[in-house]
N, C-alpha and C. Protein backbone atom coordinates (compact mmCIF):
# COMPACT_ATOMS: atom_id res chain seq x y z
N UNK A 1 -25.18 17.95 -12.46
CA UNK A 1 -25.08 16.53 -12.70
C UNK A 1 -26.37 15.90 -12.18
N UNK A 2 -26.90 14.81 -13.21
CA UNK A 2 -28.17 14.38 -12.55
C UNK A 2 -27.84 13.13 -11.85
N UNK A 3 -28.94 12.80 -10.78
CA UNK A 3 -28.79 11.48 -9.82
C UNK A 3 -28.43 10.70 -10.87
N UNK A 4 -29.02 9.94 -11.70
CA UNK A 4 -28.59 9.04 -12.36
C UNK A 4 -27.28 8.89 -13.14
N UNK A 5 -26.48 9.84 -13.45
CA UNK A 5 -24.94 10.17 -13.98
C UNK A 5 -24.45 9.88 -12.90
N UNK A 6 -24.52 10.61 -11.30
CA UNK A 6 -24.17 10.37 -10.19
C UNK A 6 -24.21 9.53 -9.75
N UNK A 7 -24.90 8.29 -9.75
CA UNK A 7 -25.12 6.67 -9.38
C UNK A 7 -24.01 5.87 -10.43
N UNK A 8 -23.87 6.25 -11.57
CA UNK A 8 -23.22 5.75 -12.58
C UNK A 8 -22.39 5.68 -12.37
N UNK A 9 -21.07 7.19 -11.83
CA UNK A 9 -19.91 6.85 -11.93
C UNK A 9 -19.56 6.83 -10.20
N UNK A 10 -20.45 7.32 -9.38
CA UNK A 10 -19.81 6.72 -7.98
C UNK A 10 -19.99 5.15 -7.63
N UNK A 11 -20.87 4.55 -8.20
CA UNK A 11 -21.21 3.01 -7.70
C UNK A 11 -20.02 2.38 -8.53
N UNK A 12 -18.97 2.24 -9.38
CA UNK A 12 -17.82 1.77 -9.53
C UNK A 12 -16.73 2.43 -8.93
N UNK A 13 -16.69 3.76 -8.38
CA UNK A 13 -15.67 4.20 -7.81
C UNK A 13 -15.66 3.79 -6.49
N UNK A 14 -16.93 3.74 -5.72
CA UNK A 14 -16.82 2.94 -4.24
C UNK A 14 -16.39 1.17 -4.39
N UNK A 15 -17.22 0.63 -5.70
CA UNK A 15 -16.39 -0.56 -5.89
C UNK A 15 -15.23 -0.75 -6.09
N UNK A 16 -14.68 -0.36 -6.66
CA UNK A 16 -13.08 -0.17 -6.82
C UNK A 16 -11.89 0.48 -5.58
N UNK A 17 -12.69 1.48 -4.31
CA UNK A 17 -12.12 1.38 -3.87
C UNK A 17 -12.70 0.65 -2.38
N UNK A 18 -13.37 -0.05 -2.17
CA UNK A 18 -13.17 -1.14 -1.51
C UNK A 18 -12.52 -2.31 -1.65
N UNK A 19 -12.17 -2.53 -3.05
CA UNK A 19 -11.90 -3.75 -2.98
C UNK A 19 -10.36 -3.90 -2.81
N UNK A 20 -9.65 -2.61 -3.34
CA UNK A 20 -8.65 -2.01 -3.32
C UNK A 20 -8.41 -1.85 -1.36
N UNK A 21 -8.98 -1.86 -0.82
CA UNK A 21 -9.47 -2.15 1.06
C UNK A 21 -9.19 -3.04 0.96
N UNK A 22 -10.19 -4.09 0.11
CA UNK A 22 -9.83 -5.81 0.65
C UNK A 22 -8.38 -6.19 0.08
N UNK A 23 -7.66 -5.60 -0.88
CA UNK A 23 -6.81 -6.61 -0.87
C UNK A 23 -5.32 -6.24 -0.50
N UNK A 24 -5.58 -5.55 0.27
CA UNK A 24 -4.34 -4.97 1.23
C UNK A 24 -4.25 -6.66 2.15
N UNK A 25 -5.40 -6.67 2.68
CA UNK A 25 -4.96 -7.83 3.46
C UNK A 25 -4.58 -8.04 4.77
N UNK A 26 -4.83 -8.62 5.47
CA UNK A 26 -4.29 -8.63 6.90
C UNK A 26 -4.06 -9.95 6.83
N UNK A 27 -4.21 -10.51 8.56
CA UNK A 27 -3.83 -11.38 8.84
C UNK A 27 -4.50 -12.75 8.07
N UNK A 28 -5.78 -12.25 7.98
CA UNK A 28 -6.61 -13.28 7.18
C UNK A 28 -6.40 -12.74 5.41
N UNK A 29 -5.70 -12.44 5.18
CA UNK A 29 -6.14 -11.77 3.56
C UNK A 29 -5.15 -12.97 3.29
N UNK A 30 -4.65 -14.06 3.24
CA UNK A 30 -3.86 -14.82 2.27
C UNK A 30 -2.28 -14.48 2.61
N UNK A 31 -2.19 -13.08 2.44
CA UNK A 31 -0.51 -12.74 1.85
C UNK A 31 0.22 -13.08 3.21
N UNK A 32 1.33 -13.26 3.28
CA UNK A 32 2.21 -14.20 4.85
C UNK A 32 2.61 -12.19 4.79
N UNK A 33 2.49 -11.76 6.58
CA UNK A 33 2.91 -10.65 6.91
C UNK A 33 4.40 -10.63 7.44
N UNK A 34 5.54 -10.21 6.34
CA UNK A 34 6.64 -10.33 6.58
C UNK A 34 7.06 -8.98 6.92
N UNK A 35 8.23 -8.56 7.53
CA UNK A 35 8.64 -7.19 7.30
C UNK A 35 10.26 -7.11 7.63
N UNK A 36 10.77 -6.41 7.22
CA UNK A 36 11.92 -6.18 6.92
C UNK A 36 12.55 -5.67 8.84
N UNK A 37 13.35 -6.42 8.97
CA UNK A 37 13.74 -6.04 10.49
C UNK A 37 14.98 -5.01 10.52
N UNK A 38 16.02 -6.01 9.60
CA UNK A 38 17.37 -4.60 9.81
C UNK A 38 18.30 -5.41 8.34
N UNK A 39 18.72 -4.23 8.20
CA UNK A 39 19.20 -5.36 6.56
C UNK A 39 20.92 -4.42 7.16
N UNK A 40 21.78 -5.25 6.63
CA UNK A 40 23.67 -4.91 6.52
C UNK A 40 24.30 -5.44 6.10
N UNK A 41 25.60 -4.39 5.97
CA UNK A 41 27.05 -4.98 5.06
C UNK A 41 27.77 -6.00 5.83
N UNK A 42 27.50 -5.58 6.89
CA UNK A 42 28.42 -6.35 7.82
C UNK A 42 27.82 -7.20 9.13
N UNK A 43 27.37 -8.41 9.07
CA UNK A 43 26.83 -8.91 9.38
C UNK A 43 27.36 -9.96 10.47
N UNK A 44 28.67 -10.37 10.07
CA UNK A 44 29.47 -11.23 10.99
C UNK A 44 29.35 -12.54 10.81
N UNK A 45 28.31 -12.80 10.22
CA UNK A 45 28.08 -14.54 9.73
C UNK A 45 28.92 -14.86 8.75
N UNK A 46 30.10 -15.79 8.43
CA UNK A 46 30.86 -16.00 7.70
C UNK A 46 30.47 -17.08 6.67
N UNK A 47 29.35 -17.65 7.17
CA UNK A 47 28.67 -19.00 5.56
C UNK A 47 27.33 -18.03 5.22
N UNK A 48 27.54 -18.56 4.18
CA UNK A 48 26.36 -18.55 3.79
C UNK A 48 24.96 -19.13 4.16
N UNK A 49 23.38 -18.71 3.88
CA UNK A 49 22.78 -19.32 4.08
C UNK A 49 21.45 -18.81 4.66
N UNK A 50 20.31 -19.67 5.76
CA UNK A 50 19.38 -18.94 6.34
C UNK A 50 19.02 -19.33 7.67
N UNK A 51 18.85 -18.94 8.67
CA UNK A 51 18.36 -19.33 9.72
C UNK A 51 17.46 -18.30 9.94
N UNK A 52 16.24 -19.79 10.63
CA UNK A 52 15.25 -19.38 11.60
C UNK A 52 15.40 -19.74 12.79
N UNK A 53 14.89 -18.71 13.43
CA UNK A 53 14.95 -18.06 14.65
C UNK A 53 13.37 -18.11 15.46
N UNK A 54 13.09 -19.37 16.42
CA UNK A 54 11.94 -18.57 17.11
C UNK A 54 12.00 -18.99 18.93
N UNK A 55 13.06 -18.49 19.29
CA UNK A 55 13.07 -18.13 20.50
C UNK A 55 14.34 -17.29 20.81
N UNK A 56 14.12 -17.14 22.53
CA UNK A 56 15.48 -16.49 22.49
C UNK A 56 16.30 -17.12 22.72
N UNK A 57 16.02 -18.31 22.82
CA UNK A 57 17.49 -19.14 23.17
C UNK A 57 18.42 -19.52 21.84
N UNK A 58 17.49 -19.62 20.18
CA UNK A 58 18.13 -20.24 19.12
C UNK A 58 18.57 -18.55 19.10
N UNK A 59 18.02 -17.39 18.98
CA UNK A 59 18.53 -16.15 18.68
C UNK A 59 20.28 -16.05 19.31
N UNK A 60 19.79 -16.15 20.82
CA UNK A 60 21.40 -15.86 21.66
C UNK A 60 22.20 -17.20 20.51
N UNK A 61 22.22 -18.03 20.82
CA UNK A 61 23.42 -19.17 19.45
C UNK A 61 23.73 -18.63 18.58
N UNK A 62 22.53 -18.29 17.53
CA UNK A 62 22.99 -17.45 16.76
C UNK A 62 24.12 -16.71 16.45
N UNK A 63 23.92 -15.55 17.77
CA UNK A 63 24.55 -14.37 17.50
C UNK A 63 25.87 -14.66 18.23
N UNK A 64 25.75 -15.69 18.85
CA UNK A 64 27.15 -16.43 19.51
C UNK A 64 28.23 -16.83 18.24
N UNK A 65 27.66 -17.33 17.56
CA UNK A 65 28.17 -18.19 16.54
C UNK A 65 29.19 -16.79 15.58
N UNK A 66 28.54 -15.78 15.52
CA UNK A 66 29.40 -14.30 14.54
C UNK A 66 28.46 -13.35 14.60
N UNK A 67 27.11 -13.80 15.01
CA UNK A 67 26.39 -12.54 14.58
C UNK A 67 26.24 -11.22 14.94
N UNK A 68 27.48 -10.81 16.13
CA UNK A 68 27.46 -9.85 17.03
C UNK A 68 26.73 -8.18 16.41
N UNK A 69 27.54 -8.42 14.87
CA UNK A 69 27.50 -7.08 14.61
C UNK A 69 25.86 -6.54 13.43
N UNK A 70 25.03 -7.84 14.10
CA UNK A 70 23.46 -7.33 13.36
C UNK A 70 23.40 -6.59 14.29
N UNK A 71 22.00 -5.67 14.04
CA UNK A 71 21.18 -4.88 14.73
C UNK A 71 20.89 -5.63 16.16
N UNK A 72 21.32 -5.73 17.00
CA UNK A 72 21.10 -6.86 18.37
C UNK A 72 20.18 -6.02 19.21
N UNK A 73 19.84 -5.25 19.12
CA UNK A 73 18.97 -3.90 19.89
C UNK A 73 18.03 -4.44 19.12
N UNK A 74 17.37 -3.93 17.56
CA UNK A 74 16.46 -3.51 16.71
C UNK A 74 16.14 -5.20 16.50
N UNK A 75 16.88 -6.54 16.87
CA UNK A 75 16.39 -7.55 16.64
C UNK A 75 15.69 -8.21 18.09
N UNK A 76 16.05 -7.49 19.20
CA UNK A 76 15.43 -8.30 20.61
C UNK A 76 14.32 -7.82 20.48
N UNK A 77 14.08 -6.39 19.77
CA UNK A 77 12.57 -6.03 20.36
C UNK A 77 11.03 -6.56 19.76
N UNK A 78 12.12 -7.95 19.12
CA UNK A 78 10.33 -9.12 18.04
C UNK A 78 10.01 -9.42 19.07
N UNK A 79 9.01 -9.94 19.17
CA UNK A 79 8.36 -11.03 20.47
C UNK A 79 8.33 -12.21 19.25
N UNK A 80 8.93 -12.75 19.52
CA UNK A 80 9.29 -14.21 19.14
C UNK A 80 8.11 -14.94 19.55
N UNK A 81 7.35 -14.97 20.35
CA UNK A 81 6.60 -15.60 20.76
C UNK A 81 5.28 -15.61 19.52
N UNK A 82 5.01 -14.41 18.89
CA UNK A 82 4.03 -13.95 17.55
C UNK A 82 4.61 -14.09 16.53
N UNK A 83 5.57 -14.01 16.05
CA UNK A 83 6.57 -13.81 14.81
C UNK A 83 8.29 -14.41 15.05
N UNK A 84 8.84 -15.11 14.12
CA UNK A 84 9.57 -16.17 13.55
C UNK A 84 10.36 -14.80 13.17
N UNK A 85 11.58 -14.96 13.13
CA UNK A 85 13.20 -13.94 12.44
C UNK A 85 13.77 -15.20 11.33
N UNK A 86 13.70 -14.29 10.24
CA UNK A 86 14.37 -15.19 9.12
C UNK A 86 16.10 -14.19 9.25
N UNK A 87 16.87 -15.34 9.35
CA UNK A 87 17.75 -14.64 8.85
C UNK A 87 18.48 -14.86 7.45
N UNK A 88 18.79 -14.35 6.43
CA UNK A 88 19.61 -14.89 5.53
C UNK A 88 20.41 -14.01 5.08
N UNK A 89 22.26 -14.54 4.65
CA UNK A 89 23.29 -14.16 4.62
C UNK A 89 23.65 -14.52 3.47
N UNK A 90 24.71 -13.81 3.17
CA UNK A 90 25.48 -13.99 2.08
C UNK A 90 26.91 -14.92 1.57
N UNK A 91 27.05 -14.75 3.12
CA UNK A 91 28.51 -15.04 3.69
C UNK A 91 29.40 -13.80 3.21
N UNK A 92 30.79 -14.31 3.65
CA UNK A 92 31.52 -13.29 3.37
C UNK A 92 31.83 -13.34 1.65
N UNK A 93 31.99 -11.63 1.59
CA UNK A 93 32.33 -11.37 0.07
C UNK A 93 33.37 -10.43 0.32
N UNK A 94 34.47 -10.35 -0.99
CA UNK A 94 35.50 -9.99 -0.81
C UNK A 94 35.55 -8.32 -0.94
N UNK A 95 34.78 -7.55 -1.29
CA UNK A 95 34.15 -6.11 -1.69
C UNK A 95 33.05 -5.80 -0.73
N UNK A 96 32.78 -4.05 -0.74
CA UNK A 96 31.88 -3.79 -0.78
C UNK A 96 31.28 -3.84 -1.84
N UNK A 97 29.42 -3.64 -1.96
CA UNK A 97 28.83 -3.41 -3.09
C UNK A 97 27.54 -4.45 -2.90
N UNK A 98 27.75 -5.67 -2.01
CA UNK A 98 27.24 -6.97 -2.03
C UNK A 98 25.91 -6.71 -1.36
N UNK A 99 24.75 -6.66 -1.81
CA UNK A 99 23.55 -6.58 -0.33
C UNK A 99 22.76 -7.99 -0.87
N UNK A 100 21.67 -8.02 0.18
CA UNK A 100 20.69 -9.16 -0.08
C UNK A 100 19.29 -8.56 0.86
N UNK A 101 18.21 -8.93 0.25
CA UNK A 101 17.10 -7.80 0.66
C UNK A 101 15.61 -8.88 -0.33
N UNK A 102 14.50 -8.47 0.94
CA UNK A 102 13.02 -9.32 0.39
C UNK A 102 12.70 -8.70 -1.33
N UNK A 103 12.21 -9.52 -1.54
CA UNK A 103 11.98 -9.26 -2.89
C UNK A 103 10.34 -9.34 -2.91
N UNK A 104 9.91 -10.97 -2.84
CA UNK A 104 8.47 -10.73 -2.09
C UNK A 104 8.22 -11.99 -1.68
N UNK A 105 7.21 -12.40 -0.94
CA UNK A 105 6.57 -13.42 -0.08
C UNK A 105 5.56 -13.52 -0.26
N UNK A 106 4.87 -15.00 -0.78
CA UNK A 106 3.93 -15.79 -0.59
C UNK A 106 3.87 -16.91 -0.32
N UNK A 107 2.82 -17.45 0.14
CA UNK A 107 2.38 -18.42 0.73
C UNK A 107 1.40 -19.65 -0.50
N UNK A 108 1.86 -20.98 -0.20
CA UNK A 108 1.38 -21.81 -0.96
C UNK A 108 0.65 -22.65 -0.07
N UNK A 109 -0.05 -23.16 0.31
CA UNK A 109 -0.73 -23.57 1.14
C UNK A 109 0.13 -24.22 2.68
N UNK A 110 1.43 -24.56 3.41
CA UNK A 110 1.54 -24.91 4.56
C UNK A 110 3.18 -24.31 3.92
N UNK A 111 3.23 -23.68 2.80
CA UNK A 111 5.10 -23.14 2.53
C UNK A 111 4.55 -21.80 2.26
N UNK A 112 5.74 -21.26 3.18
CA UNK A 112 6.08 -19.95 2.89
C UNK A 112 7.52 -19.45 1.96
N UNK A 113 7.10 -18.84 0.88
CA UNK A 113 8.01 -18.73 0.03
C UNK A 113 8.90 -17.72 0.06
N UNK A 114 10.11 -17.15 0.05
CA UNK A 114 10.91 -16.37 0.23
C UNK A 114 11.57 -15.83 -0.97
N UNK A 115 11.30 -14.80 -1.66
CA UNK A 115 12.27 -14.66 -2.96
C UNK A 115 13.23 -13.27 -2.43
N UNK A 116 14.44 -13.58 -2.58
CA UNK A 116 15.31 -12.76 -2.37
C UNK A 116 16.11 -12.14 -3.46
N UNK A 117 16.47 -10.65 -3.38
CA UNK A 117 16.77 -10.17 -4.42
C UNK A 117 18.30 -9.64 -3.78
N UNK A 118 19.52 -10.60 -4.65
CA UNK A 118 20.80 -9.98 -4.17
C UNK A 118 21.44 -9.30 -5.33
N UNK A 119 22.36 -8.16 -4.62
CA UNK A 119 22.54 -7.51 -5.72
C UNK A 119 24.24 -7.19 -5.49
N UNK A 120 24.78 -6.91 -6.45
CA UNK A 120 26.13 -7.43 -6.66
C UNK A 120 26.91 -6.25 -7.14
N UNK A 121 28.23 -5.70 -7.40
CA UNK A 121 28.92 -4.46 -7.67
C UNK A 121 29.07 -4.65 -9.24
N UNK A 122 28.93 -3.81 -9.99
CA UNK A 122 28.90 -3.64 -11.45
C UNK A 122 30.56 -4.20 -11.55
N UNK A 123 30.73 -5.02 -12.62
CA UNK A 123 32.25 -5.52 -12.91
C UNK A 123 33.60 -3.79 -12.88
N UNK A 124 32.65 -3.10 -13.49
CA UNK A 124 33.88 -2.28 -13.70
C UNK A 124 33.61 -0.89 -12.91
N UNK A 125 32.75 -1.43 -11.28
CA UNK A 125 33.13 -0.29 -10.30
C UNK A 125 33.63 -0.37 -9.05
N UNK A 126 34.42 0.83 -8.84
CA UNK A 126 34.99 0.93 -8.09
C UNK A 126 34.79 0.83 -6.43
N UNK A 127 34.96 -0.35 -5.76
CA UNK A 127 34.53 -0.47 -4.58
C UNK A 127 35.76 -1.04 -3.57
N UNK A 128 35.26 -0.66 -2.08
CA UNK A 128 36.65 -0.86 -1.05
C UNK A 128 36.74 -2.28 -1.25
N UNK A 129 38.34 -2.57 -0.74
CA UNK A 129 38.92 -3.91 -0.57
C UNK A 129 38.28 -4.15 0.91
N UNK A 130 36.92 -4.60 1.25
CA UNK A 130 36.81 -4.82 2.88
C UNK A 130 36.29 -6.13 2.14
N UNK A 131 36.34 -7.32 3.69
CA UNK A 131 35.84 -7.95 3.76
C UNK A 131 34.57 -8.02 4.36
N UNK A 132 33.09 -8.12 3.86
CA UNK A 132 31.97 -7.97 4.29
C UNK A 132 30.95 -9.12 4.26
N UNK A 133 30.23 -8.99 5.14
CA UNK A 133 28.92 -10.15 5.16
C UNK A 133 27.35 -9.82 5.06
N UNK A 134 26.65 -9.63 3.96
CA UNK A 134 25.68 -8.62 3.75
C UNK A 134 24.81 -10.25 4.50
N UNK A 135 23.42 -9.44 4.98
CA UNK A 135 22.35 -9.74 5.64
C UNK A 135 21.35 -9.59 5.54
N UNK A 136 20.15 -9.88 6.06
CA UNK A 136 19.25 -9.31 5.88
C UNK A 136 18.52 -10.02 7.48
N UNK A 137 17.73 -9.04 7.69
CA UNK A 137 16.74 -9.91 9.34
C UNK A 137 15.17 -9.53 8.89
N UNK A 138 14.11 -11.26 8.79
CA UNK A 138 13.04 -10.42 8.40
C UNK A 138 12.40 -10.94 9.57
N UNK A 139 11.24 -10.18 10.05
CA UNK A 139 9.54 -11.18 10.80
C UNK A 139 8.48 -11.47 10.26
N UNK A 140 8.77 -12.89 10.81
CA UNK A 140 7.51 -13.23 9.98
C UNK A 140 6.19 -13.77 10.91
N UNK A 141 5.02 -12.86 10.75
CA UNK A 141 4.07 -13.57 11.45
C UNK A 141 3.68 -15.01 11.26
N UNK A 142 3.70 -16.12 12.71
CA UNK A 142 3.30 -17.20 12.95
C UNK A 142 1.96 -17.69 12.81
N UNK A 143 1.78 -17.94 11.17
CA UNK A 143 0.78 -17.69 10.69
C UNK A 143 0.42 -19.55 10.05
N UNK A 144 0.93 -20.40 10.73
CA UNK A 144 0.40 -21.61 10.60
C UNK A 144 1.25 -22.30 9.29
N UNK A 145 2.47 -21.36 9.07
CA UNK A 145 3.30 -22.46 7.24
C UNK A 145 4.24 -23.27 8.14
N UNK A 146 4.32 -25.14 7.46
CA UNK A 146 4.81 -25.26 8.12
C UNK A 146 6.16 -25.53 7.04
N UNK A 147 7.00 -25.11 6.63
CA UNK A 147 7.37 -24.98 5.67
C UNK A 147 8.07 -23.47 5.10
N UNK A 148 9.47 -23.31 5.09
CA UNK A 148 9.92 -22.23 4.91
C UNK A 148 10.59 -22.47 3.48
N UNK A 149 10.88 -21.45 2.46
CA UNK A 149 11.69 -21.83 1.31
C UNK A 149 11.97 -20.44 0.75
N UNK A 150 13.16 -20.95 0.57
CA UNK A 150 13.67 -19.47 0.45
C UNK A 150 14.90 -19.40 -1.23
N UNK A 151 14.50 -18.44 -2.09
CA UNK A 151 15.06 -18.60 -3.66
C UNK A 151 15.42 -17.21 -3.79
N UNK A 152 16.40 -16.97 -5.08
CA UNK A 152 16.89 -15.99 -5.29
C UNK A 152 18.43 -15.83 -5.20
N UNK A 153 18.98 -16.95 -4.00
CA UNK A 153 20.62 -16.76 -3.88
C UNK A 153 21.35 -16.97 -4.68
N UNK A 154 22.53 -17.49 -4.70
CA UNK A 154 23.30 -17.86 -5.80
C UNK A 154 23.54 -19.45 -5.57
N UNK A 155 23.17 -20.06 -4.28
CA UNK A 155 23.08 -21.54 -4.16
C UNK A 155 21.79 -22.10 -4.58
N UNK A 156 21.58 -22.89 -4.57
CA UNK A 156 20.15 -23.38 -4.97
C UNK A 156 19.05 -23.20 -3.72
N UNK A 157 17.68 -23.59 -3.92
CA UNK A 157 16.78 -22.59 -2.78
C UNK A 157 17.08 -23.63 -1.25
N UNK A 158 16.90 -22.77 -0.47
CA UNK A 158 17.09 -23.67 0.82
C UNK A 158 15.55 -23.78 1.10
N UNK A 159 15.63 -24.74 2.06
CA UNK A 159 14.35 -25.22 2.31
C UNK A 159 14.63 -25.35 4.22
N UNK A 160 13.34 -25.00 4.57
CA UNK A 160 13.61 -25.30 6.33
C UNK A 160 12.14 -26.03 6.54
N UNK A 161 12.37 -26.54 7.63
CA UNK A 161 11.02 -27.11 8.11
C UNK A 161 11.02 -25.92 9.78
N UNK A 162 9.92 -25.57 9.37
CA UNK A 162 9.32 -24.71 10.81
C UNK A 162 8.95 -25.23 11.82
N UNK A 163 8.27 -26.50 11.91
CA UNK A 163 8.17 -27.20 13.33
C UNK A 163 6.92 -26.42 13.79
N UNK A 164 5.67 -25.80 12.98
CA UNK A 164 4.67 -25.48 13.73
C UNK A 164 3.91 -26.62 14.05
């Protein structure tokens, strides 16, 4: 292979994969760094809905209120102090089958957008008679939105104000 074939097709393959580098993204790349904390059937929250969470004092209420049976281990170990806990529920549903889970997140200039993807038991399968409360726990780095909104449920989108 001569230098010049060799300049040809590596000088777009290093372009392509740097840029494919840049748009992973970090803290400065644009995309809001969310991550999935502990997702369940049984959640204990009986309404529907979403709460944020950024200390430990709104967390302990919280989990006062029903939330006993989230991940309470796998949710103390955020530092709240860097990152915000979204919680959002389903409320109770009369089956198993019911989950609710990130779909994806972006950011519009001071709103952070939340699309949630819930998913529901096929009409004609077979699932237990329990009563359940699917969940989901996300973190979100405190990344300056002041503005939470969250779509995808079966109510219309909720909206929070963050108080940064």
């Amino acid at each position: 292979m001569t230098p010049r074939i060799a300049r040809f097709l590596f000088a777009p393959l290093t372009a392509a994969i740097l840029t494919a580098c840049s748009a992973t993204g970090g803290a400065s790349g644009g995309e809001p760094q969310v991550r999935q904390v502990t997702q369940s059937a049984h959640c204990g929250l009986t309404g529907p809905g979403v709460a944020l969470v950024r200390s430990s004092a709104e967390l302990e209420a919280l989990l006062d209120l029903g939330g006993q049976n989230i991940s309470t281990g796998v949710i103390r170990q955020v530092n709240l102090e860097e990152e915000a806990l979204v919680i959002v529920t389903l409320g109770q549903k009369p089956t198993a089958g019911y989950g609710v889970g990130l779909d994806s997140a972006t950011r519009d200039n001071h709103t952070l957008k939340l699309a949630m993807k819930v998913t529901e038991p096929a009409p004609d399968m077979m699932v237990a008679q329990v009563i359940t409360s699917p969940c989901v726990v996300l973190a979100i780095a405190d990344e300056g939105w002041q503005r939470l909104e969250v779509s995808g449920l079966t109510e219309s989108p909720i909206l929070k104000t963050a108080g940064n």
